[in-house]
PDB file of N, CA and C in Angstrom:
ATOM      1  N   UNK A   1     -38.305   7.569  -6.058  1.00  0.00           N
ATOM      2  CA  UNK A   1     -37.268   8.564  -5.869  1.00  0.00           C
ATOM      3  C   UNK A   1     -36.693   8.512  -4.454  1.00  0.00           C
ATOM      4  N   UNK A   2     -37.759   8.148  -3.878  1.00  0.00           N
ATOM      5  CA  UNK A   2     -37.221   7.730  -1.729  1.00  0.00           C
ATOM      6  C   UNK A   2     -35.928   7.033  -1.908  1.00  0.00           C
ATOM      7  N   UNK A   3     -35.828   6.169  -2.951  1.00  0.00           N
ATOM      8  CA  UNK A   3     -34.722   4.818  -3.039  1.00  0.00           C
ATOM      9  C   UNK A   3     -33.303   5.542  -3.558  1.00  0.00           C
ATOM     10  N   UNK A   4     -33.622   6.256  -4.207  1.00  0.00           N
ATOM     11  CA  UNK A   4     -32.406   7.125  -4.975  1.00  0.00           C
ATOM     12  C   UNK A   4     -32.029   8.184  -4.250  1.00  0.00           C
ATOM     13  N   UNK A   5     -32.641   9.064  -3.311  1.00  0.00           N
ATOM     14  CA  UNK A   5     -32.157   9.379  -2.249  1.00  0.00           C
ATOM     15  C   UNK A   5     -31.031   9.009  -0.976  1.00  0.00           C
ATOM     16  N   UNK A   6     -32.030   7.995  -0.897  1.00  0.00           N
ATOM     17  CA  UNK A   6     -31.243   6.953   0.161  1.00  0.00           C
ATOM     18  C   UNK A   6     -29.510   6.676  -0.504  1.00  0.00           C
ATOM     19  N   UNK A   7     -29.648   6.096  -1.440  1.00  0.00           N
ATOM     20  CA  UNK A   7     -28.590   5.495  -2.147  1.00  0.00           C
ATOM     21  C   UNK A   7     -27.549   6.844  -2.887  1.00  0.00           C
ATOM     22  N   UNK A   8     -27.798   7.946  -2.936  1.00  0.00           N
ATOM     23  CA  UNK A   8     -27.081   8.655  -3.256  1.00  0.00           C
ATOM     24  C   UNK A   8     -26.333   9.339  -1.646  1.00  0.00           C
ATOM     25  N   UNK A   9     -27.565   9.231  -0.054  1.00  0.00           N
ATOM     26  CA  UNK A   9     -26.868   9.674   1.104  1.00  0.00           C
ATOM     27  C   UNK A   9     -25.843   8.231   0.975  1.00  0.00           C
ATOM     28  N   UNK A  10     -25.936   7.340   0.658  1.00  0.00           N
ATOM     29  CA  UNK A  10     -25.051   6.173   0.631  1.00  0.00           C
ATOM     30  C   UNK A  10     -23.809   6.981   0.256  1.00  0.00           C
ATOM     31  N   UNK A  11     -23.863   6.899  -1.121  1.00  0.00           N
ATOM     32  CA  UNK A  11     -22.593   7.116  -1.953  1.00  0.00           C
ATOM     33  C   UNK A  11     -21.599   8.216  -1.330  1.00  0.00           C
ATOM     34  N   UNK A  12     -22.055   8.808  -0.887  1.00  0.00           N
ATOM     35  CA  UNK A  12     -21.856  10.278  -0.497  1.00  0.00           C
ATOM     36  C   UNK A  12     -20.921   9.944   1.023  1.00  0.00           C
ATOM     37  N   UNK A  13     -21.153   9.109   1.773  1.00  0.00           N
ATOM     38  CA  UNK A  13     -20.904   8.545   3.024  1.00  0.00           C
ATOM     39  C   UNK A  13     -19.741   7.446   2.763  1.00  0.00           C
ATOM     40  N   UNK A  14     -19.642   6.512   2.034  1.00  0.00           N
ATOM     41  CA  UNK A  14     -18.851   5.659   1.366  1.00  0.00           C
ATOM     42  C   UNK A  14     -17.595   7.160   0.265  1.00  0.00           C
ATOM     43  N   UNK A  15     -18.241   7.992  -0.086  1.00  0.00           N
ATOM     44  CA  UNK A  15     -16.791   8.972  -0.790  1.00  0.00           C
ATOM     45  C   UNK A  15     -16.017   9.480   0.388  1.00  0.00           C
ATOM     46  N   UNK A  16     -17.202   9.836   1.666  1.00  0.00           N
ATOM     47  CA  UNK A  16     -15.999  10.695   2.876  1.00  0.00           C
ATOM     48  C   UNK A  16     -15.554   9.499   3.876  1.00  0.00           C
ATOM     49  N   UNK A  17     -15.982   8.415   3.736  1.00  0.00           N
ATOM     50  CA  UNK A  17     -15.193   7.189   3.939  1.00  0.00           C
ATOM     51  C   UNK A  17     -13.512   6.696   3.334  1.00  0.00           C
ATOM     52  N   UNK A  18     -14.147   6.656   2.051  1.00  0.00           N
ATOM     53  CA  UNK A  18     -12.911   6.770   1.418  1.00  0.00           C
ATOM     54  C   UNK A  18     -12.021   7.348   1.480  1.00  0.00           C
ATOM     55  N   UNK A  19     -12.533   8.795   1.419  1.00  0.00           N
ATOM     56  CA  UNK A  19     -10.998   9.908   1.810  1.00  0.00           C
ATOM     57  C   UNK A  19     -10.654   9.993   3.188  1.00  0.00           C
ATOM     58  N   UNK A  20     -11.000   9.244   4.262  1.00  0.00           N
ATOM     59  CA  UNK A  20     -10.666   9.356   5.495  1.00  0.00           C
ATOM     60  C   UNK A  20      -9.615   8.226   5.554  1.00  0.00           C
ATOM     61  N   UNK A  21      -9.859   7.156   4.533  1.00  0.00           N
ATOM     62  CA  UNK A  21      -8.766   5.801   4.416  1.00  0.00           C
ATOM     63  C   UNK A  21      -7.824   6.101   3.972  1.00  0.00           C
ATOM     64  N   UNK A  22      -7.613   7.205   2.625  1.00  0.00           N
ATOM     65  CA  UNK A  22      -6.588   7.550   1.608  1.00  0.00           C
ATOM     66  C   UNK A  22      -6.130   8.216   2.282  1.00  0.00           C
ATOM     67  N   UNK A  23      -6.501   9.218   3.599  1.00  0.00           N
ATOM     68  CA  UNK A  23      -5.758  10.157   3.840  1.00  0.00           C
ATOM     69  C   UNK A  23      -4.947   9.407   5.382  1.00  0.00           C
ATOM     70  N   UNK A  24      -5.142   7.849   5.894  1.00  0.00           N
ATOM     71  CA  UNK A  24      -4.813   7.235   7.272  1.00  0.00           C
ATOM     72  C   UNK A  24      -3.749   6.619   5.804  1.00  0.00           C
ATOM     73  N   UNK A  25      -3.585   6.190   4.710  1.00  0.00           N
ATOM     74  CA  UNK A  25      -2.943   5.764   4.205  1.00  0.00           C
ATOM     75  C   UNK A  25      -1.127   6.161   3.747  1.00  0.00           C
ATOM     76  N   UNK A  26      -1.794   7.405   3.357  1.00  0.00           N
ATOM     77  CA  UNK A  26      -0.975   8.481   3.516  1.00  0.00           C
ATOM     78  C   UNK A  26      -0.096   8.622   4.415  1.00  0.00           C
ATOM     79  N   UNK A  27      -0.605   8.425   5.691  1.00  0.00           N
ATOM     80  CA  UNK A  27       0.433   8.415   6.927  1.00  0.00           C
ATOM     81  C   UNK A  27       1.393   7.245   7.355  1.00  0.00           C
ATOM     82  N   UNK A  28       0.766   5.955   7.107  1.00  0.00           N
ATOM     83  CA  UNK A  28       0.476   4.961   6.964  1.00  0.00           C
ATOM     84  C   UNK A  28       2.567   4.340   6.624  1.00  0.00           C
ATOM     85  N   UNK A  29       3.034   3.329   7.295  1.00  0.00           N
ATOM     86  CA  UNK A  29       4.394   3.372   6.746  1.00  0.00           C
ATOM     87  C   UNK A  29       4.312   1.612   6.883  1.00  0.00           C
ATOM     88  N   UNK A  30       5.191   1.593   5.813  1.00  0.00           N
ATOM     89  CA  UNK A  30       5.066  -0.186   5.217  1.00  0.00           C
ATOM     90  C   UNK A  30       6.879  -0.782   5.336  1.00  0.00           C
ATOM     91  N   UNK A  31       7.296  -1.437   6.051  1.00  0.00           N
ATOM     92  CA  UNK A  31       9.141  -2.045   5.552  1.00  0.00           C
ATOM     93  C   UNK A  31       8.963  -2.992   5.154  1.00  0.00           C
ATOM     94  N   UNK A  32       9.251  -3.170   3.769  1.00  0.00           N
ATOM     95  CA  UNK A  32       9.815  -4.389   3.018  1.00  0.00           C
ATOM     96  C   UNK A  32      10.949  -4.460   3.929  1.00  0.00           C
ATOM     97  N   UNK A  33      11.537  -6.083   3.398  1.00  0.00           N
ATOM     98  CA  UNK A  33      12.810  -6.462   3.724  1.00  0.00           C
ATOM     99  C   UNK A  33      13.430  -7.843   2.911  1.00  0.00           C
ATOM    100  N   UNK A  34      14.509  -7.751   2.882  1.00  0.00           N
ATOM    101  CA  UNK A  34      15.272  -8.585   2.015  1.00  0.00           C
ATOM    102  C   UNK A  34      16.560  -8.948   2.934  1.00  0.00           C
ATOM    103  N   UNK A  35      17.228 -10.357   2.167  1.00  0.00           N
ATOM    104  CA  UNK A  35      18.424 -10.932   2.255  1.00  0.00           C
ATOM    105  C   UNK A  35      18.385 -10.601   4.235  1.00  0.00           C
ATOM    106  N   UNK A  36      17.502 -11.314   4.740  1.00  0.00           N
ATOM    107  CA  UNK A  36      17.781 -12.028   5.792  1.00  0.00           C
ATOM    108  C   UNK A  36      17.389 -10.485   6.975  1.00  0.00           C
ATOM    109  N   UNK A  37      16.782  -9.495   6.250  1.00  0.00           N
ATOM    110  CA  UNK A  37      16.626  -8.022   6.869  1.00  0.00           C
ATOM    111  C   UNK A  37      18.035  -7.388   7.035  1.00  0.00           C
ATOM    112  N   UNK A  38      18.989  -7.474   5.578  1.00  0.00           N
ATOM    113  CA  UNK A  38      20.184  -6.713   5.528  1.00  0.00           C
ATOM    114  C   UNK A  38      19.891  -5.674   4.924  1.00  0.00           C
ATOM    115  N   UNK A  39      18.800  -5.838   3.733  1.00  0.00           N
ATOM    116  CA  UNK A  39      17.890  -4.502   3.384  1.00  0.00           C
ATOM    117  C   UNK A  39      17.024  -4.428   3.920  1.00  0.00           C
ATOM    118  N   UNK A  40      16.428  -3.008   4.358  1.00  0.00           N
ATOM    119  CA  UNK A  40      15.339  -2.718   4.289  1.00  0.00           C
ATOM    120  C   UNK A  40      14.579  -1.376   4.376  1.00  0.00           C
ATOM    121  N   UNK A  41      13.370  -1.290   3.454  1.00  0.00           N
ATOM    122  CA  UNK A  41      12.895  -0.289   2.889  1.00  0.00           C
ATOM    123  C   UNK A  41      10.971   0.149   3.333  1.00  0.00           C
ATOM    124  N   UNK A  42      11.442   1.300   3.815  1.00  0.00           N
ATOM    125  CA  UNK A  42      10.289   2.197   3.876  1.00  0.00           C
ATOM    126  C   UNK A  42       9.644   2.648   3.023  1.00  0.00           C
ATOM    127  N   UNK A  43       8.128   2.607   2.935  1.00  0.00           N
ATOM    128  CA  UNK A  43       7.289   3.238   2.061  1.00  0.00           C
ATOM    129  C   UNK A  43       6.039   3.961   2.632  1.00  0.00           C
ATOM    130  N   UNK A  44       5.274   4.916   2.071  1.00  0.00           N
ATOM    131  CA  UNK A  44       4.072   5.264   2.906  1.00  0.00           C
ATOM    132  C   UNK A  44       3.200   4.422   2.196  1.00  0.00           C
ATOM    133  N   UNK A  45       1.800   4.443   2.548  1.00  0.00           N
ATOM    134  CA  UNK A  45       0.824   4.363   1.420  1.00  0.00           C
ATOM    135  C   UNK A  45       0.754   4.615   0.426  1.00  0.00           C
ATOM    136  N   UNK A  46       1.180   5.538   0.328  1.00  0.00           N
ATOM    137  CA  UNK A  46       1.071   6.014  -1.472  1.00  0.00           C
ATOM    138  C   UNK A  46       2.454   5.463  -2.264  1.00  0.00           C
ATOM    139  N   UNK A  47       2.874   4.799  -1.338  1.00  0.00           N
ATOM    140  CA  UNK A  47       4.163   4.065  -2.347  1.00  0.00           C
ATOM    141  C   UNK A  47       5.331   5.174  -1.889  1.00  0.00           C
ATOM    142  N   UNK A  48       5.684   6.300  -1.694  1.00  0.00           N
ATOM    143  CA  UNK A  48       6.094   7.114  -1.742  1.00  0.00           C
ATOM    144  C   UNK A  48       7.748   6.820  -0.782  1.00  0.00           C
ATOM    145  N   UNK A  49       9.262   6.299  -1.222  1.00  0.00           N
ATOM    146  CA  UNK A  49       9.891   5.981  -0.405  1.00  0.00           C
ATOM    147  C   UNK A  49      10.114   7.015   0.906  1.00  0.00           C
ATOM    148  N   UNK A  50      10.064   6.541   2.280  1.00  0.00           N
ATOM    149  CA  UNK A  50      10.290   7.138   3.122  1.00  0.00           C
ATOM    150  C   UNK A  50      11.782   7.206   3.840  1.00  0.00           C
ATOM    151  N   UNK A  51      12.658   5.890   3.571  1.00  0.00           N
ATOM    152  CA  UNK A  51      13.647   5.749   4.136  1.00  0.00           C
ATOM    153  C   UNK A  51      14.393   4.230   3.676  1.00  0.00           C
ATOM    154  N   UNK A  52      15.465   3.998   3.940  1.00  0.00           N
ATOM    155  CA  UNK A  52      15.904   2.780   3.453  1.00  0.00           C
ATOM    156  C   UNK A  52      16.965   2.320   4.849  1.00  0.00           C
ATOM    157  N   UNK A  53      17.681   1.157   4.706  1.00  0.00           N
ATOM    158  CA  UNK A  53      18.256   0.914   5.698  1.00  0.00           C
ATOM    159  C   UNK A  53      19.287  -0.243   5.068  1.00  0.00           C
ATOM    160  N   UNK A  54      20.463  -0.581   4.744  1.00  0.00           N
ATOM    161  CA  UNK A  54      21.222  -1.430   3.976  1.00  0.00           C
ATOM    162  C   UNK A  54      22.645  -1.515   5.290  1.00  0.00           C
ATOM    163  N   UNK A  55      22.793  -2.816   5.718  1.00  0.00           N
ATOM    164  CA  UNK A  55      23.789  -3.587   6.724  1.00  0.00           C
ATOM    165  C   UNK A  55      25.208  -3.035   5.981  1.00  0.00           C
ATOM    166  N   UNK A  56      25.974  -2.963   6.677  1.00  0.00           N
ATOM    167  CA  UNK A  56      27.663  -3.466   5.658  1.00  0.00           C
ATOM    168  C   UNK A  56      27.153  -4.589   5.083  1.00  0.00           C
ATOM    169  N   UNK A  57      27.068  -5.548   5.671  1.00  0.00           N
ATOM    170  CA  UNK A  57      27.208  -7.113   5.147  1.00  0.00           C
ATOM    171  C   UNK A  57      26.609  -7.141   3.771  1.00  0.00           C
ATOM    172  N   UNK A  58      26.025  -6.393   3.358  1.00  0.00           N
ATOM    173  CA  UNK A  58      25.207  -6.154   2.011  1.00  0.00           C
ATOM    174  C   UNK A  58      25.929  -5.625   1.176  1.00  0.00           C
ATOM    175  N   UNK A  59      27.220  -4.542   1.412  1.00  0.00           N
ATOM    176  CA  UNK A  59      27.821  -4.049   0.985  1.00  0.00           C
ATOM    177  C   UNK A  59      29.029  -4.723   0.074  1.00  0.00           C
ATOM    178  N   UNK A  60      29.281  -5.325  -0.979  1.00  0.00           N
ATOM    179  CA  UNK A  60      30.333  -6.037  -1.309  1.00  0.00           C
ATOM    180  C   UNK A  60      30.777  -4.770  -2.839  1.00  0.00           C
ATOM    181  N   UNK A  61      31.911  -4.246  -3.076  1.00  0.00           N
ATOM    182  CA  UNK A  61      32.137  -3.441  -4.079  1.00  0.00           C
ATOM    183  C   UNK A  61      32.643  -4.054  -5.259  1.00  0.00           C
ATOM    184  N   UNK A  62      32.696  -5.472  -4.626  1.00  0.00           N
ATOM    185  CA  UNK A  62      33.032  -6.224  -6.028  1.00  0.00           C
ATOM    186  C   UNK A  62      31.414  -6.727  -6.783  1.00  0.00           C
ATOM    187  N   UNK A  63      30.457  -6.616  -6.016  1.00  0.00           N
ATOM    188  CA  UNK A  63      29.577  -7.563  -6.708  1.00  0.00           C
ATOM    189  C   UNK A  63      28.520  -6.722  -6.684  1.00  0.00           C
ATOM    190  N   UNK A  64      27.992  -5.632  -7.014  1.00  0.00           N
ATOM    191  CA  UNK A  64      26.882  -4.578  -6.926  1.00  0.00           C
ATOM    192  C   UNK A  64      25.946  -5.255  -7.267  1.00  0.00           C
ATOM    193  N   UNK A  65      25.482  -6.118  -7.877  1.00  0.00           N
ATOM    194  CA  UNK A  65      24.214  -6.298  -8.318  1.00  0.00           C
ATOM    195  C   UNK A  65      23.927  -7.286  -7.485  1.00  0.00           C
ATOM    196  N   UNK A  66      23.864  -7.886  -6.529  1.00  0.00           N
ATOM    197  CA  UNK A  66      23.323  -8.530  -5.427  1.00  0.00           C
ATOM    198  C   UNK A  66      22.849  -7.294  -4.574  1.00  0.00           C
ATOM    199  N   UNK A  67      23.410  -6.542  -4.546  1.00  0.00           N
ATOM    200  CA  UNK A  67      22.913  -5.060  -3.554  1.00  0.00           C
ATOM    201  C   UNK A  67      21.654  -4.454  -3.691  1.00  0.00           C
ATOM    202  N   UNK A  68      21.793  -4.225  -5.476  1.00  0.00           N
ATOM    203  CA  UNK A  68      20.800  -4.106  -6.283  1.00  0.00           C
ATOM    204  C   UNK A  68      19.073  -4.776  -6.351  1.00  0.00           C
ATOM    205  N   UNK A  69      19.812  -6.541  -6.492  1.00  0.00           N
ATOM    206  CA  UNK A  69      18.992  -6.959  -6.115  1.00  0.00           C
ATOM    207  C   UNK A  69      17.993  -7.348  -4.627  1.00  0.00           C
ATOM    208  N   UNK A  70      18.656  -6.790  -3.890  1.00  0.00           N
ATOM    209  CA  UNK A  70      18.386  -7.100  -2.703  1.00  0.00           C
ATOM    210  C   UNK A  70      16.957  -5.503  -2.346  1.00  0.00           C
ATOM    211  N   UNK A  71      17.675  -4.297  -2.494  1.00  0.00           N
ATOM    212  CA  UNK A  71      16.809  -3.160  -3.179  1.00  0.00           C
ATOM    213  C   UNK A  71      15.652  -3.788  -3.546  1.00  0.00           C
ATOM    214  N   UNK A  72      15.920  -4.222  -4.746  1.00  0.00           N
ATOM    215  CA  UNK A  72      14.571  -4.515  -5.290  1.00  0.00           C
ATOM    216  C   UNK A  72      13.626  -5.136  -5.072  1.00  0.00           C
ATOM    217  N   UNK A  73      14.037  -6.346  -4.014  1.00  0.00           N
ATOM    218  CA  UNK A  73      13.377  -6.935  -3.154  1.00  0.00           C
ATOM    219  C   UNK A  73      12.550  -6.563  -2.072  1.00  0.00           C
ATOM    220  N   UNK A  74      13.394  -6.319  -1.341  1.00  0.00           N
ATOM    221  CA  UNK A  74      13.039  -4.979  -0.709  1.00  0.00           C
ATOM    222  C   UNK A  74      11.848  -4.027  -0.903  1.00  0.00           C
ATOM    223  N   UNK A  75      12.010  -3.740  -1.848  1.00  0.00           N
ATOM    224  CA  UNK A  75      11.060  -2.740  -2.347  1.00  0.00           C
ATOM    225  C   UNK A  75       9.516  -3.307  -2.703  1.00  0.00           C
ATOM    226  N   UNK A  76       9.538  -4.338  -3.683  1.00  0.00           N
ATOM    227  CA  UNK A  76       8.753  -5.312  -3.806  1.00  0.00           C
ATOM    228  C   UNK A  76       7.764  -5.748  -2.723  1.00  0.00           C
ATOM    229  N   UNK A  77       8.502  -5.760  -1.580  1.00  0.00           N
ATOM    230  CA  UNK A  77       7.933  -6.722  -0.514  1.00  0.00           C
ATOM    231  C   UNK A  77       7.115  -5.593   0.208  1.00  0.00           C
ATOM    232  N   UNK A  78       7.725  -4.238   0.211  1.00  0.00           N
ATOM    233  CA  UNK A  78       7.456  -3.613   0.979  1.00  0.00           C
ATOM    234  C   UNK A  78       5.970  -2.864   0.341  1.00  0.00           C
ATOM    235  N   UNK A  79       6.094  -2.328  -1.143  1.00  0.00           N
ATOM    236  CA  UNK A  79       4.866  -2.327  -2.174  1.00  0.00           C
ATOM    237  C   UNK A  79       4.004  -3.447  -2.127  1.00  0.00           C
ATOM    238  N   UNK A  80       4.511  -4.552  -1.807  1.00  0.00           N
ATOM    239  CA  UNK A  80       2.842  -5.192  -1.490  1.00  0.00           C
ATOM    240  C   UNK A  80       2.253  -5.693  -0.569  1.00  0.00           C
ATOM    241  N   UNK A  81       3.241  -4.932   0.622  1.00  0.00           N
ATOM    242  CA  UNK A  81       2.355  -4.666   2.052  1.00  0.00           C
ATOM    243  C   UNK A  81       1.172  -3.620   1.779  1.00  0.00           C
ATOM    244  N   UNK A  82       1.730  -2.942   1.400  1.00  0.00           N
ATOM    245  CA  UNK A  82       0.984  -1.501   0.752  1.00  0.00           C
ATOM    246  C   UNK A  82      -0.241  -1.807   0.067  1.00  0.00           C
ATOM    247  N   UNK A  83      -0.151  -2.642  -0.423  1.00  0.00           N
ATOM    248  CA  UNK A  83      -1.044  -2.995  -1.691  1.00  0.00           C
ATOM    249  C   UNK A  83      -2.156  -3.568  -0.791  1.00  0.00           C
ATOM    250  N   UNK A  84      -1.657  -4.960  -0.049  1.00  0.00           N
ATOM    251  CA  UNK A  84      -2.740  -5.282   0.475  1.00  0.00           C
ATOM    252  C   UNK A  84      -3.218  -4.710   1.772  1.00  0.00           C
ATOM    253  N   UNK A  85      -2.366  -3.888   2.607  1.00  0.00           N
ATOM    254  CA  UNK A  85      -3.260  -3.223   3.306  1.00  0.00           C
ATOM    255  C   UNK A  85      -3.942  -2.039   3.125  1.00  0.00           C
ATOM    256  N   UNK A  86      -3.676  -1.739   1.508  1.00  0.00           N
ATOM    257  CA  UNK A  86      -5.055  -1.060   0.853  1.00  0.00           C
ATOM    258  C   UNK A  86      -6.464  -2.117   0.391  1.00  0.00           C
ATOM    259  N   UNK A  87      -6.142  -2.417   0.220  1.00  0.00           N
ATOM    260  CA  UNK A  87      -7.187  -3.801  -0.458  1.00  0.00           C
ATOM    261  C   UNK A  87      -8.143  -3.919   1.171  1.00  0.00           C
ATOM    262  N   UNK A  88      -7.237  -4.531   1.844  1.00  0.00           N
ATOM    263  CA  UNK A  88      -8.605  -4.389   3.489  1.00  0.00           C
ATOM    264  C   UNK A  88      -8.561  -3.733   3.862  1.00  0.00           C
ATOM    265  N   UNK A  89      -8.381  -1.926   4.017  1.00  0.00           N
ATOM    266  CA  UNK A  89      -9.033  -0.689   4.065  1.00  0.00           C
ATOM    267  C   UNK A  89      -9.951  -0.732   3.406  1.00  0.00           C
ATOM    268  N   UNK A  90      -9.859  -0.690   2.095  1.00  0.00           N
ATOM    269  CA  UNK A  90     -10.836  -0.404   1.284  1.00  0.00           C
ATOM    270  C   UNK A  90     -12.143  -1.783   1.606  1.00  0.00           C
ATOM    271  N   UNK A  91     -11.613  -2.599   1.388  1.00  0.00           N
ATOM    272  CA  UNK A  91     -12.852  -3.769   2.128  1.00  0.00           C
ATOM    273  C   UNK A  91     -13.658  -3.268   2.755  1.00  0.00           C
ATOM    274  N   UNK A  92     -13.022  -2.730   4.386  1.00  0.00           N
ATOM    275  CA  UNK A  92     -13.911  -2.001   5.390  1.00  0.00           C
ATOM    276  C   UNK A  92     -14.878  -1.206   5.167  1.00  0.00           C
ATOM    277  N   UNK A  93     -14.051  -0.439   3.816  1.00  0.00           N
ATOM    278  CA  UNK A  93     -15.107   0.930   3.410  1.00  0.00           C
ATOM    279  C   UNK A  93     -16.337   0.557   2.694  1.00  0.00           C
ATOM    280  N   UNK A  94     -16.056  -0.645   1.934  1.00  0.00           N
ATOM    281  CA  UNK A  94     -17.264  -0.836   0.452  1.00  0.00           C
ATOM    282  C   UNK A  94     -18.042  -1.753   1.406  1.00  0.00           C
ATOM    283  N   UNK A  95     -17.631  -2.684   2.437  1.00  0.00           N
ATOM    284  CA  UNK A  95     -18.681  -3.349   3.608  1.00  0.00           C
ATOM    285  C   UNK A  95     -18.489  -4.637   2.736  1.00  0.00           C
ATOM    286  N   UNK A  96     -17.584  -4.892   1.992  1.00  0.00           N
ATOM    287  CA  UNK A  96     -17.748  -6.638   1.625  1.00  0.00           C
ATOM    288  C   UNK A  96     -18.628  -6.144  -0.089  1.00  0.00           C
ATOM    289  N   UNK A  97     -19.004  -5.326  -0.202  1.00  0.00           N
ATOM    290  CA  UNK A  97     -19.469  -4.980  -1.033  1.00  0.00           C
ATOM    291  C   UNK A  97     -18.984  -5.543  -2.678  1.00  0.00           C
ATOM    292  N   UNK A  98     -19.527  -6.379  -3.511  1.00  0.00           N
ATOM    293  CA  UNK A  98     -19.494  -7.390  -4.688  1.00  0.00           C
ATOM    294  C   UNK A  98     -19.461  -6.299  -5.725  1.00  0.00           C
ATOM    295  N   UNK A  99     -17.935  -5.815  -5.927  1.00  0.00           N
ATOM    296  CA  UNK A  99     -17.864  -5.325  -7.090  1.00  0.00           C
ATOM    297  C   UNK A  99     -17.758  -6.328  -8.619  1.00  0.00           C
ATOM    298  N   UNK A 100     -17.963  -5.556  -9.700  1.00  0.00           N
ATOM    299  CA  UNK A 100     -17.753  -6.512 -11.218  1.00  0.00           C
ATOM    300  C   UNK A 100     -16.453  -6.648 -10.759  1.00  0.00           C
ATOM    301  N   UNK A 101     -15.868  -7.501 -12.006  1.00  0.00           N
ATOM    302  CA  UNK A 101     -14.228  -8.027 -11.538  1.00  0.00           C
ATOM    303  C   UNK A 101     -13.605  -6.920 -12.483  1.00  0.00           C
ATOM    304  N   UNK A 102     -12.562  -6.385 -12.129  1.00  0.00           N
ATOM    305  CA  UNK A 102     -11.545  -4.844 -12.574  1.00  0.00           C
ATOM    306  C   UNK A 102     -12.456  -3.827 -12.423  1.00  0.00           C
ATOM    307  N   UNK A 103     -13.444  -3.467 -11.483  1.00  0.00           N
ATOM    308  CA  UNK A 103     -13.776  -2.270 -10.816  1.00  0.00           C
ATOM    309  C   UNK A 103     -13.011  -1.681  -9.829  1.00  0.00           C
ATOM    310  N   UNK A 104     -12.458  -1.052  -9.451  1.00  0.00           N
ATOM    311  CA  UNK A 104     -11.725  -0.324  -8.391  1.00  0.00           C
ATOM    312  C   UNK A 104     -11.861   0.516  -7.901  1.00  0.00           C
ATOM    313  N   UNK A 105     -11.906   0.561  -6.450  1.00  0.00           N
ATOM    314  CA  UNK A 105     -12.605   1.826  -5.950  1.00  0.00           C
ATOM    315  C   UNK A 105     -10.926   2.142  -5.296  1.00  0.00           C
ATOM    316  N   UNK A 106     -10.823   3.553  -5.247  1.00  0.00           N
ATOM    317  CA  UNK A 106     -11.872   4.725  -5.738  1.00  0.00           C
ATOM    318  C   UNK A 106     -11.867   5.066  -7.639  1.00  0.00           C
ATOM    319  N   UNK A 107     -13.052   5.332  -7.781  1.00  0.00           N
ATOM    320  CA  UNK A 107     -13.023   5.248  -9.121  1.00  0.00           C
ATOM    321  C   UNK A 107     -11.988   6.045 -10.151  1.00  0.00           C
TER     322      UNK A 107
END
């Protein structure tokens, strides 16, 4: 029972770990960018848009969907800054720690 002790002050230390990452994440601001940095887009951690930023030169009223696409790019790039600088937060927290493969912390 000494062992299950131990390992539950673990768990317990690794949860207020966690919420100390989710909540630096939170604050946390990511810019995608596209078409040469004529877009570009803010996100927090939580994905959450914070701000955007689009050149004239991006601006053409004949051809919207290059604009569009450029957005989306944008956005893309900027979501998987996000992504992976959750991935090595969370690293830090689990210590390298060998999860099964599609476990995800936090659970």
């Amino acid at each position: 029972m000494k062992n299950l002790g131990g390992l539950m002050k673990q768990a317990q230390m690794m949860q207020q770990k966690m919420a100390e990452v989710q909540a630096k994440l939170e604050e946390m601001e990511v810019t995608g960018v596209s078409g040469g940095g004529m877009v570009q887009l803010t996100l927090n951690g939580k994905g959450d848009m914070r701000r955007i930023m689009i050149d004239h030169a991006a601006i053409d009223p004949d051809d919207k969907g290059v604009l569009e696409d450029l957005v989306l790019a944008a956005h893309n790039d900027a979501r998987q800054k996000v992504e992976q600088t959750m991935r090595e937060e969370m690293q830090k927290v689990t210590g390298g720690l060998n999860l099964p493969a599609g476990m995800k912390l936090p659970f």
